[in-house]
Protein backbone atom coordinates (compact mmCIF):
# COMPACT_ATOMS: atom_id res chain seq x y z
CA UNK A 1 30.61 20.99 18.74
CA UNK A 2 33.69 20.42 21.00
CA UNK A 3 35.15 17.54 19.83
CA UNK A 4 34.05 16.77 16.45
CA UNK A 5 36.57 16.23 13.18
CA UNK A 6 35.95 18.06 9.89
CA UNK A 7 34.58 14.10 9.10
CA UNK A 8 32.54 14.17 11.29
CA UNK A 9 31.02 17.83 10.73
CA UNK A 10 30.37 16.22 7.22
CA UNK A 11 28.60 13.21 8.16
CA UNK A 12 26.04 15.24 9.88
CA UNK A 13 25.78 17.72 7.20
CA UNK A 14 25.53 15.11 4.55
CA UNK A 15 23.03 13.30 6.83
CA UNK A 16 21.16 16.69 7.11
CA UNK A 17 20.83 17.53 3.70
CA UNK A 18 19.68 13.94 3.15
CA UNK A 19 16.82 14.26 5.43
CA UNK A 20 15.74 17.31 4.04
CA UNK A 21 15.48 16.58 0.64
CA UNK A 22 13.84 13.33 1.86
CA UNK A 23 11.33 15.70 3.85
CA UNK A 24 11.01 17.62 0.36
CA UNK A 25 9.81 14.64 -1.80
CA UNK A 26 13.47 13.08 -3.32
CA UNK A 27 12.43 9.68 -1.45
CA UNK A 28 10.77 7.44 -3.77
CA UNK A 29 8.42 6.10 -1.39
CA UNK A 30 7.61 9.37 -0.41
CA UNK A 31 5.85 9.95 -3.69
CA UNK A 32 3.85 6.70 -3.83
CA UNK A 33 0.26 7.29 -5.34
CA UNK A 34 -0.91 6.67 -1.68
CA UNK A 35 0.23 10.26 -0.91
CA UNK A 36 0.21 8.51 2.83
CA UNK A 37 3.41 8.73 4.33
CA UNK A 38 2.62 6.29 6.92
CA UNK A 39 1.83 3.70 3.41
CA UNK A 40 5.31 4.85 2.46
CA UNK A 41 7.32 3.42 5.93
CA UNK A 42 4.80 0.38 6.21
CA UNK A 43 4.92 -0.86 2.66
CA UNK A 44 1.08 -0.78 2.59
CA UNK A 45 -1.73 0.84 0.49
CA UNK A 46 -4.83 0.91 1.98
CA UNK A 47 -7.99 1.36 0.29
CA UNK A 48 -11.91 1.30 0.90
CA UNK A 49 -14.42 -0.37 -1.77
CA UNK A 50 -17.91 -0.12 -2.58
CA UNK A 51 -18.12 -3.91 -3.42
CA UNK A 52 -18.44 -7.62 -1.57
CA UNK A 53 -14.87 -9.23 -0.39
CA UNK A 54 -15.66 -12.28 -2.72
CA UNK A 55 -15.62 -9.65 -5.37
CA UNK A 56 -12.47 -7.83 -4.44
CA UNK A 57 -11.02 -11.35 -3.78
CA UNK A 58 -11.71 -12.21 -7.29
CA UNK A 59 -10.23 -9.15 -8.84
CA UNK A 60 -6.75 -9.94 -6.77
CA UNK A 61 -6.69 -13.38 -8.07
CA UNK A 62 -7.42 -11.71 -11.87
CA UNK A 63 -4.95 -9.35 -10.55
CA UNK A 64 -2.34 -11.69 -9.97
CA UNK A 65 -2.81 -13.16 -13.04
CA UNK A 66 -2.72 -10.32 -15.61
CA UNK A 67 0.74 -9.63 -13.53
CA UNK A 68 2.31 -12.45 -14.24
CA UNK A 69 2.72 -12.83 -10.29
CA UNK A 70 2.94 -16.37 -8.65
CA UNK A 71 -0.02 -17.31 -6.39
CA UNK A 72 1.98 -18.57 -3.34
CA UNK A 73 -0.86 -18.78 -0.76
CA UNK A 74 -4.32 -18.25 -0.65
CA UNK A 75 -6.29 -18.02 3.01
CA UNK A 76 -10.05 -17.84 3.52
CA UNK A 77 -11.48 -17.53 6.84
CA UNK A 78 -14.25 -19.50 7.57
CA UNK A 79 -17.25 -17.07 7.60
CA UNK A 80 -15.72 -16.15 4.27
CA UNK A 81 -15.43 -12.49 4.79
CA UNK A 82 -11.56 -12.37 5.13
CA UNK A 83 -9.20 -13.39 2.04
CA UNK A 84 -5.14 -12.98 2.66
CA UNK A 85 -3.59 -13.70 -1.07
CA UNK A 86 -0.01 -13.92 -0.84
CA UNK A 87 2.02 -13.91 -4.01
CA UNK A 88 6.07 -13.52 -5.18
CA UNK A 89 6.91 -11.46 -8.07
CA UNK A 90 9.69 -13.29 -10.97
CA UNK A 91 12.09 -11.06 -9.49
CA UNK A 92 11.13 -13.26 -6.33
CA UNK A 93 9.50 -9.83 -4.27
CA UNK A 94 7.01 -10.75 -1.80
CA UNK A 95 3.16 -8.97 -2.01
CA UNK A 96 1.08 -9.50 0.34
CA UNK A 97 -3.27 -8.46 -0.40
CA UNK A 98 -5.43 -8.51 2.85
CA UNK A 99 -9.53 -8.62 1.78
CA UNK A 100 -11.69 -7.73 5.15
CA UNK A 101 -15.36 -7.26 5.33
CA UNK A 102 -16.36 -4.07 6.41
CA UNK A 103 -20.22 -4.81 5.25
CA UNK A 104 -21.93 -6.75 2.79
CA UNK A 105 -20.94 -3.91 0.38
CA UNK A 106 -17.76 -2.28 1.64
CA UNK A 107 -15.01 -4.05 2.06
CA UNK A 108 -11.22 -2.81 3.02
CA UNK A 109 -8.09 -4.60 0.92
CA UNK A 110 -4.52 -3.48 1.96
CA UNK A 111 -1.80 -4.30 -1.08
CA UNK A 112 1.15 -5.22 1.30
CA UNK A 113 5.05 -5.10 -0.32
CA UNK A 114 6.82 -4.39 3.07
CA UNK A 115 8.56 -2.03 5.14
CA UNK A 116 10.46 0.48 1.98
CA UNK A 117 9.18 -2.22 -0.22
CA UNK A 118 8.67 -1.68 -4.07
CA UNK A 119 6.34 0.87 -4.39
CA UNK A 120 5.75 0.03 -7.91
CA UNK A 121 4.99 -3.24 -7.88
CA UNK A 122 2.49 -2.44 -4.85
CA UNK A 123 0.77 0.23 -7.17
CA UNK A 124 0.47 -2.03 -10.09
CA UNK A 125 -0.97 -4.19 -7.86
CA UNK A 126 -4.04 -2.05 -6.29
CA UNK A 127 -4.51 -0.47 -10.74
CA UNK A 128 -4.95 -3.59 -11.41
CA UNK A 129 -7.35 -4.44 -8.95
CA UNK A 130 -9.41 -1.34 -9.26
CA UNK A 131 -9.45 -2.11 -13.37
CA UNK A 132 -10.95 -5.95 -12.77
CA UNK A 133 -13.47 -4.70 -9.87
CA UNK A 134 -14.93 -1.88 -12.88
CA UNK A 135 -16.63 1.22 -12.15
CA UNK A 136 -16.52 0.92 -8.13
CA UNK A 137 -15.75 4.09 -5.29
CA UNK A 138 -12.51 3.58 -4.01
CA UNK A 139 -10.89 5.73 -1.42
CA UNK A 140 -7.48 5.65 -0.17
CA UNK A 141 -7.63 5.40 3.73
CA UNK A 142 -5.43 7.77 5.54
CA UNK A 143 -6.69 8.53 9.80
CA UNK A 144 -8.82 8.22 11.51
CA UNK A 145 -11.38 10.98 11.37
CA UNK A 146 -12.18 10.65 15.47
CA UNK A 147 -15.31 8.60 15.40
CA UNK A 148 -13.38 5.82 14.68
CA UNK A 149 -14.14 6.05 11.08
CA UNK A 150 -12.58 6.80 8.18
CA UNK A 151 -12.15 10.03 6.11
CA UNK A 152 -10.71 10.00 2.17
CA UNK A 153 -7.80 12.61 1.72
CA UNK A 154 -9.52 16.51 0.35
CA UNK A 155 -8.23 15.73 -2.80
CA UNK A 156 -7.97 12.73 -4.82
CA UNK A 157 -4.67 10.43 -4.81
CA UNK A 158 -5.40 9.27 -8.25
């Protein structure tokens, strides 16, 4: 370390220390229900549901509601399988839900609050989906499993 001041010695060993107990769980997004770490960078929780999109986009509009959130935007696609709800918090925080079709029964939503975004609000968000949609299966999405589909985390994130 040739060169380097005591400063900058403790920088790095600040910054160190920092990533580790980042690495360790002290990062709040880090401990987001999601348990998906990749969730935790992109702001996103994405989840799998046993129940038609016009449901699901139903339940986000109820969803909205019972969170005092304001409806910004609403988008349907045409062969009305798609939904994008956009909505701002009072605290003016931007939360984005994306409804997609995966079947006439399954259909994907991804609660959206940005990059490091507020991981509560995004998990308030996707409870109070799940508690307007009722007694459905929902599974967290984390890789893909190979096939190209999907496989639901060995233990529950819930």
């Amino acid at each position: 370390m040739g060169n380097w001041t005591t400063v900058d010695r403790i920088i790095l060993m600040v910054f160190g220390l920092a990533v580790v107990a980042w690495v360790n769980g002290c990062a709040e997004p880090v401990k987001d229900k999601a348990h998906d770490l990749h969730a935790a960078f992109s702001g996103n929780y994405d989840s799998v549901v046993a129940a038609p999109s016009g449901n699901v986009a139903m339940a986000t509009r109820a969803a909205v509601a019972d969170l005092h959130l304001i409806l910004i935007n609403e988008k349907i696609e045409p062969d009305n399988t798609n939904t994008i709800v956009l909505a701002r918090s009072p605290s003016d925080e931007k939360v984005t839900v994306s409804i997609v079709a995966e079947g006439p029964d399954t259909t994907r939503f991804t609660v959206t609050t940005g990059v490091f975004g507020n991981s509560e609000l995004r998990q308030q968000v996707v409870d109070a989906i799940k508690l307007r949609l009722g007694n459905v299966v929902i599974r967290p999405v984390t890789q893909p499993a190979g096939d190209g589909s999907y496989r639901a985390p060995a233990t529950p994130a819930y």
